[in-house]
PDB file of N, CA and C in Angstrom:
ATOM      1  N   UNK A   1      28.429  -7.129-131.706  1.00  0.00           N
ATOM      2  CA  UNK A   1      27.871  -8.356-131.197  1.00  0.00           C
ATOM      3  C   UNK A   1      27.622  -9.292-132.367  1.00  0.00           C
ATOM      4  N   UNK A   2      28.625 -10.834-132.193  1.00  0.00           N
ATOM      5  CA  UNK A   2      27.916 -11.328-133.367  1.00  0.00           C
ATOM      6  C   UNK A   2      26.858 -12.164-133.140  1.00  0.00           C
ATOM      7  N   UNK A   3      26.121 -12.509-134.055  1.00  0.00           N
ATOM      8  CA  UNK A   3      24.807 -13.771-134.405  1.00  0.00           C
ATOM      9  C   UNK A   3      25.560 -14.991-133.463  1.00  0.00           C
ATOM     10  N   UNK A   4      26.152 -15.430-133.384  1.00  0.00           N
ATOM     11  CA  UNK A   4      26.983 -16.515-131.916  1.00  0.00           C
ATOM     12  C   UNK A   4      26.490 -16.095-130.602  1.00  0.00           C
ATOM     13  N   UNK A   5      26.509 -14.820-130.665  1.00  0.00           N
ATOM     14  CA  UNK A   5      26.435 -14.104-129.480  1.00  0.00           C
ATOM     15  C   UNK A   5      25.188 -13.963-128.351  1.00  0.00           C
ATOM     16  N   UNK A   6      23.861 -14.252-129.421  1.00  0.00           N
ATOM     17  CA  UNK A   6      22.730 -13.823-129.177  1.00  0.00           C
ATOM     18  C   UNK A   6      22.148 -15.653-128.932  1.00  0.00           C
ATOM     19  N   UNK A   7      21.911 -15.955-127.829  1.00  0.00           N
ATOM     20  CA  UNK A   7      21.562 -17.304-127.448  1.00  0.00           C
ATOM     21  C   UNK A   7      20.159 -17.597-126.865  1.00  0.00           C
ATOM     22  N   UNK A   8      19.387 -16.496-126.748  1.00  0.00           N
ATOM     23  CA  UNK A   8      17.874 -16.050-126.096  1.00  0.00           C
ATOM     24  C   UNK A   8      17.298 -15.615-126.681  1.00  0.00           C
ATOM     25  N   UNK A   9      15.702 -16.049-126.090  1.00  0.00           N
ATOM     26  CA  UNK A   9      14.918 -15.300-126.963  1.00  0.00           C
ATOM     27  C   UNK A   9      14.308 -13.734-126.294  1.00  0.00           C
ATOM     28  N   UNK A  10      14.413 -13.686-124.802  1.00  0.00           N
ATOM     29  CA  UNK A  10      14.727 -12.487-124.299  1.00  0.00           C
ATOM     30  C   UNK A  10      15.680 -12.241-123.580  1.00  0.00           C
ATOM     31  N   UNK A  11      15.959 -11.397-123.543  1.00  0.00           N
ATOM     32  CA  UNK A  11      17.231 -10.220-122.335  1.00  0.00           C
ATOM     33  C   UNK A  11      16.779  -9.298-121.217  1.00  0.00           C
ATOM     34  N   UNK A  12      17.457  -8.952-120.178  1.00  0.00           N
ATOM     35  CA  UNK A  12      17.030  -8.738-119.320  1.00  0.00           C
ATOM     36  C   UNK A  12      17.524  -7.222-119.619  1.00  0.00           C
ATOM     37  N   UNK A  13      17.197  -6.150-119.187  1.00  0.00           N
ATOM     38  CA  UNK A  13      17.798  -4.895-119.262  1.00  0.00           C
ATOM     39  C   UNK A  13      19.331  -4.856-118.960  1.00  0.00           C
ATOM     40  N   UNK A  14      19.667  -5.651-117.820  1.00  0.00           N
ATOM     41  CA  UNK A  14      21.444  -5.497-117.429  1.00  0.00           C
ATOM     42  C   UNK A  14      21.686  -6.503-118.157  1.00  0.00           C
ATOM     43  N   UNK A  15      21.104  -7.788-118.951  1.00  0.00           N
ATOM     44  CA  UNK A  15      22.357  -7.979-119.556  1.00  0.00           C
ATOM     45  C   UNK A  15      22.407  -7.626-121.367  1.00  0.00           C
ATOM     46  N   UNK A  16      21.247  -7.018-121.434  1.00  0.00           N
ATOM     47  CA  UNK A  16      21.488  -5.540-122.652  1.00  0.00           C
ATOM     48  C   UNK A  16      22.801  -4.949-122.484  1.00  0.00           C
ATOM     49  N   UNK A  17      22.473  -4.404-121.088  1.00  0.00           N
ATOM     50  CA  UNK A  17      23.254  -2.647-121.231  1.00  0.00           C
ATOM     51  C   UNK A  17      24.765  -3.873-121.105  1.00  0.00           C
ATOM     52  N   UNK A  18      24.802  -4.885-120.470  1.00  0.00           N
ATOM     53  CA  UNK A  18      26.507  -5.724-120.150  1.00  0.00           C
ATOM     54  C   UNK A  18      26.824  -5.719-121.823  1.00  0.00           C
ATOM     55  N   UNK A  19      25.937  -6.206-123.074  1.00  0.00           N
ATOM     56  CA  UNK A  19      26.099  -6.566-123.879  1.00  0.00           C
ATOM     57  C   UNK A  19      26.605  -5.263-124.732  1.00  0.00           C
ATOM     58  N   UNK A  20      25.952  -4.718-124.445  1.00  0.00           N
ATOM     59  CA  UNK A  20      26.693  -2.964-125.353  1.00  0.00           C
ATOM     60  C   UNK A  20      27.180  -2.238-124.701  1.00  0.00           C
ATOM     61  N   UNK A  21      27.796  -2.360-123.567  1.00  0.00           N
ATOM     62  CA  UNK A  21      28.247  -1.546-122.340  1.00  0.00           C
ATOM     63  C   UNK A  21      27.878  -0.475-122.483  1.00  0.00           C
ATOM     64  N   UNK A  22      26.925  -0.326-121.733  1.00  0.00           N
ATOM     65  CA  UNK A  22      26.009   0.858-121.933  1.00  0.00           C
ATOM     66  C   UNK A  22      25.525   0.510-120.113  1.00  0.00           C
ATOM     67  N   UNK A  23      25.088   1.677-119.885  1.00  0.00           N
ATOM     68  CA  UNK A  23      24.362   1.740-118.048  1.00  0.00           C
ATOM     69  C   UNK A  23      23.046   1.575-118.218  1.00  0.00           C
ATOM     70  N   UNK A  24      22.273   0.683-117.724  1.00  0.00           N
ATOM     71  CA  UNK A  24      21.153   0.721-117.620  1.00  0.00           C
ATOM     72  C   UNK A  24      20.168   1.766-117.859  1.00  0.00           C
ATOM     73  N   UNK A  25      20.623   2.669-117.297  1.00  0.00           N
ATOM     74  CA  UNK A  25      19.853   4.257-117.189  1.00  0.00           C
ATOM     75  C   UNK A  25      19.804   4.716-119.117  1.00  0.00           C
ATOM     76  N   UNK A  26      20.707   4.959-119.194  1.00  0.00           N
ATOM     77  CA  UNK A  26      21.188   5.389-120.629  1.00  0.00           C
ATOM     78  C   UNK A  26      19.879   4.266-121.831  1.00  0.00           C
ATOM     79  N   UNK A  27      19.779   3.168-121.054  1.00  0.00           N
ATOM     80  CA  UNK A  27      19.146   2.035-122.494  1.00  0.00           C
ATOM     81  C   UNK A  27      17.266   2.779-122.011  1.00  0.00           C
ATOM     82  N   UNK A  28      17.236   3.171-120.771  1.00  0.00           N
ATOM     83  CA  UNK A  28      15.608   3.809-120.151  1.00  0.00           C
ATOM     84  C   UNK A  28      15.690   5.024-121.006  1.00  0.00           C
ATOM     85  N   UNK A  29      16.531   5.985-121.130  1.00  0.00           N
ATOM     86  CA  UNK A  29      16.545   7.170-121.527  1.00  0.00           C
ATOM     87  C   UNK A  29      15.908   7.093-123.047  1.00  0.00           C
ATOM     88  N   UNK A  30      17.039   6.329-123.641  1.00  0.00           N
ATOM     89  CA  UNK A  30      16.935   5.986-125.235  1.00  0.00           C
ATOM     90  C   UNK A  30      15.448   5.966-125.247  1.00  0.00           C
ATOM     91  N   UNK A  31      14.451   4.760-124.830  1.00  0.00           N
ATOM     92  CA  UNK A  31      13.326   4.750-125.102  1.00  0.00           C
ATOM     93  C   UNK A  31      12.375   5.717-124.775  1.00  0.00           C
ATOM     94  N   UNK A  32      12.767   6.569-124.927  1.00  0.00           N
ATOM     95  CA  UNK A  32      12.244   7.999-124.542  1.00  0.00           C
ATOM     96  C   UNK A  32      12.666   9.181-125.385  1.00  0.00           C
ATOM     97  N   UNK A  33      13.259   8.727-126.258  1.00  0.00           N
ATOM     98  CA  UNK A  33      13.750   9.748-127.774  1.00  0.00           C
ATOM     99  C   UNK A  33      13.548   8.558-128.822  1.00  0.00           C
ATOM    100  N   UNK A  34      13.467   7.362-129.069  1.00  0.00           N
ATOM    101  CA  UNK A  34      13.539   6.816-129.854  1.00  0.00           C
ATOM    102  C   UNK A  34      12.210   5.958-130.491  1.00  0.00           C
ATOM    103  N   UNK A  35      11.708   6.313-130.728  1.00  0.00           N
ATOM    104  CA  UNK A  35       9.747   5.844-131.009  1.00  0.00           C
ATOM    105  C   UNK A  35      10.613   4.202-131.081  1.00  0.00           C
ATOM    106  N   UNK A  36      11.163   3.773-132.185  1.00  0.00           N
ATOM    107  CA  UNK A  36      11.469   2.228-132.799  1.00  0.00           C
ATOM    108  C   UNK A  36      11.851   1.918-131.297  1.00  0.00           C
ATOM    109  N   UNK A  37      12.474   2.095-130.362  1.00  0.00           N
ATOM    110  CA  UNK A  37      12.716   1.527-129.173  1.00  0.00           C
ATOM    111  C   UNK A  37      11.786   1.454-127.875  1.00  0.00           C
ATOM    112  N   UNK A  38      10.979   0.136-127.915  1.00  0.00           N
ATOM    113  CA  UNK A  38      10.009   0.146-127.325  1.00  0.00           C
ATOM    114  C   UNK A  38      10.115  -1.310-126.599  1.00  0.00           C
ATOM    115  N   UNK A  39      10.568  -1.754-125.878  1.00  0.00           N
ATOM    116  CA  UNK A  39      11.084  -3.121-125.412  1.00  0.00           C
ATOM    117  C   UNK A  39      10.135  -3.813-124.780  1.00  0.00           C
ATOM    118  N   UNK A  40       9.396  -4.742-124.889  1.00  0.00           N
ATOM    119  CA  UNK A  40       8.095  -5.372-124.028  1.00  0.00           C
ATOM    120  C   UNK A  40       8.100  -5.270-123.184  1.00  0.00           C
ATOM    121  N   UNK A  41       7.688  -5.515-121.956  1.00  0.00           N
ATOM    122  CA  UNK A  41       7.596  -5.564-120.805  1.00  0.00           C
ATOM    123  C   UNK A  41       6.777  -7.142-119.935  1.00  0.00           C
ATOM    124  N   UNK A  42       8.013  -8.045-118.977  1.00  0.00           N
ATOM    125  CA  UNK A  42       6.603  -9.054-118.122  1.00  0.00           C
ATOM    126  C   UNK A  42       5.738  -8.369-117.749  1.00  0.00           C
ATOM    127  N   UNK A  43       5.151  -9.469-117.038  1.00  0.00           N
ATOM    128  CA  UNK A  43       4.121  -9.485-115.939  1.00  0.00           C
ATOM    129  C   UNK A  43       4.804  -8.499-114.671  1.00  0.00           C
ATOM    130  N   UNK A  44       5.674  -8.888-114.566  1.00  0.00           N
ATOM    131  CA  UNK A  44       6.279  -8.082-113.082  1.00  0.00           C
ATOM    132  C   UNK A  44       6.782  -6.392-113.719  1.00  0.00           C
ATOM    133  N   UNK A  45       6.464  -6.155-114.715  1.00  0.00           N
ATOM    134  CA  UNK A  45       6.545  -4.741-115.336  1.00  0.00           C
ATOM    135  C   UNK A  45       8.480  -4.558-116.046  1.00  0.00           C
ATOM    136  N   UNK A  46       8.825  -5.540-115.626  1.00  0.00           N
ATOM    137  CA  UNK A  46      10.143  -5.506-115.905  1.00  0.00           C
ATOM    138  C   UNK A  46      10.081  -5.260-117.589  1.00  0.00           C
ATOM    139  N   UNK A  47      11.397  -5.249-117.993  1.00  0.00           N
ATOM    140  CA  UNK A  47      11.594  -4.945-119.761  1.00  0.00           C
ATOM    141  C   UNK A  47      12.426  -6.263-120.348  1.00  0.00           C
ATOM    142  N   UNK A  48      11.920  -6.556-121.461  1.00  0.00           N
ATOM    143  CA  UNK A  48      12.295  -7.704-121.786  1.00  0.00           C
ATOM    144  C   UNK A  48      12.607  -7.480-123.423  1.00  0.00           C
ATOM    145  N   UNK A  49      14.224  -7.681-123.725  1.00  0.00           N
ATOM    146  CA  UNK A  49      14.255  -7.199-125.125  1.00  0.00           C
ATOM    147  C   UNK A  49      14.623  -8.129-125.920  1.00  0.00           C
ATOM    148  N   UNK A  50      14.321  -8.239-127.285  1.00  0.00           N
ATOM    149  CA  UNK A  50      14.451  -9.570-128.012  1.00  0.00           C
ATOM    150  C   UNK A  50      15.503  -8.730-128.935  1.00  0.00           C
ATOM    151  N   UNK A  51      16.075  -9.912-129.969  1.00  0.00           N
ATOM    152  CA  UNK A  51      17.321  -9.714-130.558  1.00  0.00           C
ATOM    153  C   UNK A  51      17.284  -8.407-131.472  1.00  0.00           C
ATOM    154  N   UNK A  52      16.208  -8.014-131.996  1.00  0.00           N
ATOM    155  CA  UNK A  52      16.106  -6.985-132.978  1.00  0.00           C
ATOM    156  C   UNK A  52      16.225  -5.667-131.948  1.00  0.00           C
ATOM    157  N   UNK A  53      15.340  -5.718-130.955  1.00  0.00           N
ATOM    158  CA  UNK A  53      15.829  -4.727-130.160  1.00  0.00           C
ATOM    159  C   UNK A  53      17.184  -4.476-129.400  1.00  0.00           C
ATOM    160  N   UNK A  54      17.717  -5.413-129.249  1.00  0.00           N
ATOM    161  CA  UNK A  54      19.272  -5.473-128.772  1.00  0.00           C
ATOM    162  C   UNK A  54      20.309  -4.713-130.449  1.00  0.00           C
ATOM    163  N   UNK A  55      19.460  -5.048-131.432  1.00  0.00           N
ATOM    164  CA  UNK A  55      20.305  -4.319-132.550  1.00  0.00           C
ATOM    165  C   UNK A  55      19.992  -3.322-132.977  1.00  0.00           C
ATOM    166  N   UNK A  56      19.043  -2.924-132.372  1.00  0.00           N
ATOM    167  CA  UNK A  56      18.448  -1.356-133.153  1.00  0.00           C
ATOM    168  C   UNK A  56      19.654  -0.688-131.541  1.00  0.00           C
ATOM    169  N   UNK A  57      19.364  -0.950-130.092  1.00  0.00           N
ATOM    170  CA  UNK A  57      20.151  -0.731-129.591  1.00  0.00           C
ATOM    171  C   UNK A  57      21.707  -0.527-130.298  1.00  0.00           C
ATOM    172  N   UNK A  58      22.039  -1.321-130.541  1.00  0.00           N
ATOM    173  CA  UNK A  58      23.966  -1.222-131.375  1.00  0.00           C
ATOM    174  C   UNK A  58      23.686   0.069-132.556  1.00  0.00           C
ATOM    175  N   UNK A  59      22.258   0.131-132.968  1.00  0.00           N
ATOM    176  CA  UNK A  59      23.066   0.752-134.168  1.00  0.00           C
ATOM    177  C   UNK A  59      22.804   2.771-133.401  1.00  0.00           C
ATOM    178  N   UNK A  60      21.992   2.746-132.580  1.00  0.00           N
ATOM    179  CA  UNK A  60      22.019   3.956-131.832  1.00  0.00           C
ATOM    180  C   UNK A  60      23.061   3.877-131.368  1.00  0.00           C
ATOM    181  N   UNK A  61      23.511   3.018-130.752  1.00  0.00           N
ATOM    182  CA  UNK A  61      24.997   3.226-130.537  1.00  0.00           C
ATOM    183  C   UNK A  61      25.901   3.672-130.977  1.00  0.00           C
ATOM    184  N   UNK A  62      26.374   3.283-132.253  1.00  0.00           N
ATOM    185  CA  UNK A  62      26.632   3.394-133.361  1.00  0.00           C
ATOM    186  C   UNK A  62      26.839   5.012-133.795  1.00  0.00           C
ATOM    187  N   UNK A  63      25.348   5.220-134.222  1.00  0.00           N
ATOM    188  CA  UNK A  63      25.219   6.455-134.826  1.00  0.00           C
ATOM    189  C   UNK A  63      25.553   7.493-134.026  1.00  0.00           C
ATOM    190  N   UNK A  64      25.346   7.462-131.812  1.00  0.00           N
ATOM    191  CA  UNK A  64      25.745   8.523-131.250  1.00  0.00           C
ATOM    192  C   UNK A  64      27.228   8.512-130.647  1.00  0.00           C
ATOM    193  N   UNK A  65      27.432   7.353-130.761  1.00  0.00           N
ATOM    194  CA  UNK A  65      29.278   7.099-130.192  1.00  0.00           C
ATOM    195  C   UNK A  65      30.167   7.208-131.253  1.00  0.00           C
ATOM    196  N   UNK A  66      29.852   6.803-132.359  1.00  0.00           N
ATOM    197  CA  UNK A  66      31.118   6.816-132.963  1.00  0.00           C
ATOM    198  C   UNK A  66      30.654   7.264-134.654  1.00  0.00           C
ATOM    199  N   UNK A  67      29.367   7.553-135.144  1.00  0.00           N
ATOM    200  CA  UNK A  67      29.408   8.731-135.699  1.00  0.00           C
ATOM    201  C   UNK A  67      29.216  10.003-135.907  1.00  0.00           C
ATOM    202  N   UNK A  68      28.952  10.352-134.094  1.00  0.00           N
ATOM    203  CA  UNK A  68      29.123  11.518-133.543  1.00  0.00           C
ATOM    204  C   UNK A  68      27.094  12.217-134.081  1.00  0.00           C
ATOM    205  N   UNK A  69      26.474  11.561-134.395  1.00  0.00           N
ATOM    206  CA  UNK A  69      24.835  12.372-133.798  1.00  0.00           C
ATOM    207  C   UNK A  69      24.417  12.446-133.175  1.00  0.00           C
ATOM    208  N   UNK A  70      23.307  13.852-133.271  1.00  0.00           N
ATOM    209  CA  UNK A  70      22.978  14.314-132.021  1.00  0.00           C
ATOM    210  C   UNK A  70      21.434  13.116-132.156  1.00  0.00           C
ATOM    211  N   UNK A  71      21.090  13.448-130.994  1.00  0.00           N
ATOM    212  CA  UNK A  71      19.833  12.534-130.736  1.00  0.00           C
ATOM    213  C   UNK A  71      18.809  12.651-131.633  1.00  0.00           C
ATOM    214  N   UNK A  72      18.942  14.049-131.959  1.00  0.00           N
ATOM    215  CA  UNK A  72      17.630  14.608-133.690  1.00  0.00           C
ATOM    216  C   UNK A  72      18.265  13.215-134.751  1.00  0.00           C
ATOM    217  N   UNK A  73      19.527  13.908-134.666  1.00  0.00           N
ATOM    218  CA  UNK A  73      20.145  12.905-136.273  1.00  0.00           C
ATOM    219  C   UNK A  73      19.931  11.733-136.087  1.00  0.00           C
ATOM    220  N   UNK A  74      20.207  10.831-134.975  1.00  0.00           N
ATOM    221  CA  UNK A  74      20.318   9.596-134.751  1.00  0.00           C
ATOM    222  C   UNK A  74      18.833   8.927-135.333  1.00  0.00           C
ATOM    223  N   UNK A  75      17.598   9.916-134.876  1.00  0.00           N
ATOM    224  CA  UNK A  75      16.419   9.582-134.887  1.00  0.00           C
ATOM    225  C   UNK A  75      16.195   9.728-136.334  1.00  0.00           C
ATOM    226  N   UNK A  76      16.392  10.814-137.185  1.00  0.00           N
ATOM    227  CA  UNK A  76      16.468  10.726-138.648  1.00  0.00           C
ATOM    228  C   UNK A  76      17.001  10.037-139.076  1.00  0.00           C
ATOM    229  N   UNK A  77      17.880  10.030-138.694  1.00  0.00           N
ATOM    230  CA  UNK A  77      19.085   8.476-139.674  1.00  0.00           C
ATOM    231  C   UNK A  77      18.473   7.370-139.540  1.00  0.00           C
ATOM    232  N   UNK A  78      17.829   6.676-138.527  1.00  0.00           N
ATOM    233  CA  UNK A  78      16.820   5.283-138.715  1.00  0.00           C
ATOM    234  C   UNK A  78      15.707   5.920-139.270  1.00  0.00           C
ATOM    235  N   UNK A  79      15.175   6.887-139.312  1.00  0.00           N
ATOM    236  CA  UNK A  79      13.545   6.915-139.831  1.00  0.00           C
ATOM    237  C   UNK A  79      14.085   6.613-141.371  1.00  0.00           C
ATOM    238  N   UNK A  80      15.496   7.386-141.955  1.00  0.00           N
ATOM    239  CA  UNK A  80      15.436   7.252-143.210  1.00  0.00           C
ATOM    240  C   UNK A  80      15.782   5.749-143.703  1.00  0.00           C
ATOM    241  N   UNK A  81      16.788   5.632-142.742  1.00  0.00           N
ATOM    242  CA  UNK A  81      17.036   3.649-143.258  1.00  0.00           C
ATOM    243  C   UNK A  81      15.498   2.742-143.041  1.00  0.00           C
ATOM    244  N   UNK A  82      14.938   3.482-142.098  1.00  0.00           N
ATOM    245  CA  UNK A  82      13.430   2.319-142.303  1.00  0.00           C
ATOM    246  C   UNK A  82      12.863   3.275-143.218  1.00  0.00           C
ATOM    247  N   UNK A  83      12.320   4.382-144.048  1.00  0.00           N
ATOM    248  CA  UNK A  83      12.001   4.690-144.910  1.00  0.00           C
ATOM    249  C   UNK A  83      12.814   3.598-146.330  1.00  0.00           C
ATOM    250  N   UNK A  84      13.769   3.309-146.277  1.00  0.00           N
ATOM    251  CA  UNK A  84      14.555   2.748-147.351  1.00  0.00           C
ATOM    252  C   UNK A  84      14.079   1.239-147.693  1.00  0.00           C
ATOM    253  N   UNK A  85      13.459   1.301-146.861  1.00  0.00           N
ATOM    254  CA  UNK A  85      13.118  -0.696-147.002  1.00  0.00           C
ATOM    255  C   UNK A  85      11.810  -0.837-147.131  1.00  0.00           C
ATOM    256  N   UNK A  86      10.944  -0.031-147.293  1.00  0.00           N
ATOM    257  CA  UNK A  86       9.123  -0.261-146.906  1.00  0.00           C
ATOM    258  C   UNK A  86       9.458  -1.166-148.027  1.00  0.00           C
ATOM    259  N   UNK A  87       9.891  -0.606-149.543  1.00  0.00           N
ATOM    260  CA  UNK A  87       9.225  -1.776-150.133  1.00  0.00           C
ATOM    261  C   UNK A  87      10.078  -2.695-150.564  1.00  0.00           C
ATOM    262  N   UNK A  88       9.894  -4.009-150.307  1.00  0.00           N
ATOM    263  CA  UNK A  88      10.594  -5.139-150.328  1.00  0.00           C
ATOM    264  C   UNK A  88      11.178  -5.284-151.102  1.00  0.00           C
ATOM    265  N   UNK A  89      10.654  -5.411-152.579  1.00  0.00           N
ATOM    266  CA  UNK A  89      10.874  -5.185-153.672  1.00  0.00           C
ATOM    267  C   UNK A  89      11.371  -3.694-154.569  1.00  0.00           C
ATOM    268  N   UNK A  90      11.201  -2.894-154.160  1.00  0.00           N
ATOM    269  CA  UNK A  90      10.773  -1.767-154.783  1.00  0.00           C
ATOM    270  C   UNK A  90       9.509  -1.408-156.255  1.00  0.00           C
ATOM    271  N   UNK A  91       8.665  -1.815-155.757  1.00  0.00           N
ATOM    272  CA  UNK A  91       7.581  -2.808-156.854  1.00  0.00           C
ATOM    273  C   UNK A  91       6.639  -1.107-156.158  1.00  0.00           C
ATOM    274  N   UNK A  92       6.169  -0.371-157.189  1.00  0.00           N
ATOM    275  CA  UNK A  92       4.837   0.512-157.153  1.00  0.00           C
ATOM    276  C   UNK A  92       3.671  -0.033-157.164  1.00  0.00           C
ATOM    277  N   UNK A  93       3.228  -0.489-156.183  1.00  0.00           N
ATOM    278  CA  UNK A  93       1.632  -1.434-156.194  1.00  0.00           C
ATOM    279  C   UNK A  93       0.852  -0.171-156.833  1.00  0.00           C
ATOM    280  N   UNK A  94       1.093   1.097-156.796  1.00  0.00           N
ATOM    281  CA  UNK A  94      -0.065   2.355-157.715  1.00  0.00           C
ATOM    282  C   UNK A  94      -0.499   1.859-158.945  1.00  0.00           C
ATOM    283  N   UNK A  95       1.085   1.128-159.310  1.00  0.00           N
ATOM    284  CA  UNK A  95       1.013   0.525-160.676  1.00  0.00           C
ATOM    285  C   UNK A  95       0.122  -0.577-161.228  1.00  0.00           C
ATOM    286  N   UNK A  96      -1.174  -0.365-162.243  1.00  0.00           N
ATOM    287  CA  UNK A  96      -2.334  -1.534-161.623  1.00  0.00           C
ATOM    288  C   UNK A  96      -1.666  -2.760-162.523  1.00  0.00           C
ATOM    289  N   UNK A  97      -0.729  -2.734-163.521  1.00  0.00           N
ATOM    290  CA  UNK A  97      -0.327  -3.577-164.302  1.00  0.00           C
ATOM    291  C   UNK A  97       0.622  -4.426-163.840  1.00  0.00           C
ATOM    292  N   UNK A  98       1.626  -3.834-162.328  1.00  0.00           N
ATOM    293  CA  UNK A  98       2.493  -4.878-161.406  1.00  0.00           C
ATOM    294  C   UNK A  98       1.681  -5.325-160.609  1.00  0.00           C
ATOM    295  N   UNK A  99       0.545  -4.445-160.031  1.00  0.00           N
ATOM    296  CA  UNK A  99      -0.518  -5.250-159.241  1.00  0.00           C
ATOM    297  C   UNK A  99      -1.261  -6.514-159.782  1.00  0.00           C
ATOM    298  N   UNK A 100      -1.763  -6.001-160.980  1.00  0.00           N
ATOM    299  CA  UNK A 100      -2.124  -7.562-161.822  1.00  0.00           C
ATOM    300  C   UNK A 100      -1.415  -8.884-161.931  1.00  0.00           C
ATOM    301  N   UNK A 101       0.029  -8.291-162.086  1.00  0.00           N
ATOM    302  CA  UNK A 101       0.572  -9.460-162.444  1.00  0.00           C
ATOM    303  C   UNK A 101       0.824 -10.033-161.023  1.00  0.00           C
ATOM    304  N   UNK A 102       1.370  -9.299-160.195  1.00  0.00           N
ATOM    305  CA  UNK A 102       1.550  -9.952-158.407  1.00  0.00           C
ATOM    306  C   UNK A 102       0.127 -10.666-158.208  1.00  0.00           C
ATOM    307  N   UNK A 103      -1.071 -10.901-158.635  1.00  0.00           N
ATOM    308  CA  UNK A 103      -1.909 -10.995-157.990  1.00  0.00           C
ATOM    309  C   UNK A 103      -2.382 -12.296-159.067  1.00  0.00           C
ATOM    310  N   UNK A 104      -2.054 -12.164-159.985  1.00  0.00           N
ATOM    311  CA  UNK A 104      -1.383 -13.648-160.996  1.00  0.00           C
ATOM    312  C   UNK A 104      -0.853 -14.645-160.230  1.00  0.00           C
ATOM    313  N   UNK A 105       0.355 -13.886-159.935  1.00  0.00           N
ATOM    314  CA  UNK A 105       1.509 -14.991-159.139  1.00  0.00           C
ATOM    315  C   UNK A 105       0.639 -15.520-158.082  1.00  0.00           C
ATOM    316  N   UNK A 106       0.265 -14.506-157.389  1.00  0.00           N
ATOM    317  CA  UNK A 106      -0.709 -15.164-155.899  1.00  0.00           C
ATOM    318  C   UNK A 106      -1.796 -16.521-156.632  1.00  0.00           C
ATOM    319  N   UNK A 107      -2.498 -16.178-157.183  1.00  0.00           N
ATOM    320  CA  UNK A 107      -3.158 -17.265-157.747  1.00  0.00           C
ATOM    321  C   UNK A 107      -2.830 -18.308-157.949  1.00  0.00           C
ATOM    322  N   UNK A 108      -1.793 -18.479-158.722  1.00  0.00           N
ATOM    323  CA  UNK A 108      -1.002 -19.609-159.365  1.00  0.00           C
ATOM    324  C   UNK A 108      -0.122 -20.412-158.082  1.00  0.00           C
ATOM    325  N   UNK A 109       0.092 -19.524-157.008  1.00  0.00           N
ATOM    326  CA  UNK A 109       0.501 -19.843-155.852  1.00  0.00           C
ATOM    327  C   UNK A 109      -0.402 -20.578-155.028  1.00  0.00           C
ATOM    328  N   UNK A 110      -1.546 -19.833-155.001  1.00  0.00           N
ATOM    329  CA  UNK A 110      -2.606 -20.868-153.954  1.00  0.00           C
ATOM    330  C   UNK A 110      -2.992 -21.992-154.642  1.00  0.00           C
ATOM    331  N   UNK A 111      -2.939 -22.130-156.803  1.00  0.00           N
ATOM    332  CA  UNK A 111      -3.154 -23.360-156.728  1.00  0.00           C
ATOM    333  C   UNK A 111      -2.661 -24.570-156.860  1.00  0.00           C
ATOM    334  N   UNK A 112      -1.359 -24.342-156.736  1.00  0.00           N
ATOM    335  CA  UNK A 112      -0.023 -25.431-156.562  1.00  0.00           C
ATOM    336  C   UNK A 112      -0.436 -25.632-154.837  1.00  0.00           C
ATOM    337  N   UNK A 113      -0.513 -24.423-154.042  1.00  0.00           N
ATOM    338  CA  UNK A 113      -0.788 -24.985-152.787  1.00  0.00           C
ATOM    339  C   UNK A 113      -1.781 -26.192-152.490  1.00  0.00           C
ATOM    340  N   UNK A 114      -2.951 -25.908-152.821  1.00  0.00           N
ATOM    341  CA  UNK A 114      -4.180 -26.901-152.570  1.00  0.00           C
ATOM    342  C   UNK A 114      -3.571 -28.398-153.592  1.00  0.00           C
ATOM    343  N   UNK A 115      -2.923 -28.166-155.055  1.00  0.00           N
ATOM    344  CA  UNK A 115      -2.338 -29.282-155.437  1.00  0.00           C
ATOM    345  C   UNK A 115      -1.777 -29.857-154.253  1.00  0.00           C
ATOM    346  N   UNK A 116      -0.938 -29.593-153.340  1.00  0.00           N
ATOM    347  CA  UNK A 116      -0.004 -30.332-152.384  1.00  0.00           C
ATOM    348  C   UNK A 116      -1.042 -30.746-151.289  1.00  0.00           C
TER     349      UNK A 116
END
């Protein structure tokens, strides 16, 4: 699915599952092995999924169609790619001497802000 593709700010469950051809049933199931897949819900209890959830959708996809994991792996394989990103930077805040200096920058940041 590309970035063209995605024209809303929510989706309805069928036109999820139209968008990854996937059955409705199958996108209910998922959220039921997959903690990260948790899709809001209206007022009328219905499910309402926004673009990040339509892509965590593709990449389960992904990982159980066509690189063949089982539902364990699939679920490890994102815990480890979101393990891979906590830190933005890769910056050790333990470290009190990068903490100092980040907390420099912040300063010098709020006072160019109030300058403006």
């Amino acid at each position: 699915m590309a970035q063209s593709g995605i024209k809303k700010l929510y989706y309805s469950i069928s036109e999820v599952a139209k968008l990854a051809n996937l059955e409705p049933y199958v996108l209910r199931y998922w959220e039921t092995e997959f903690d990260e897949l948790r899709p809001q819900k209206n007022k009328a209890g219905n499910r309402i999924y926004k673009v990040k959830d339509i892509r965590l959708i593709l990449k389960i996809k992904e990982l159980l169609y066509e690189d063949k994991y089982t539902i364990a792996g699939a679920c490890q394989q994102l815990k480890n790619s979101k393990d891979d990103h906590t830190d933005q930077m890769g910056f050790d805040f333990k470290d009190a001497r990068m903490r100092d200096v980040l907390l420099d920058v912040k300063r010098g940041l709020k006072e160019v802000l109030e300058l403006l």
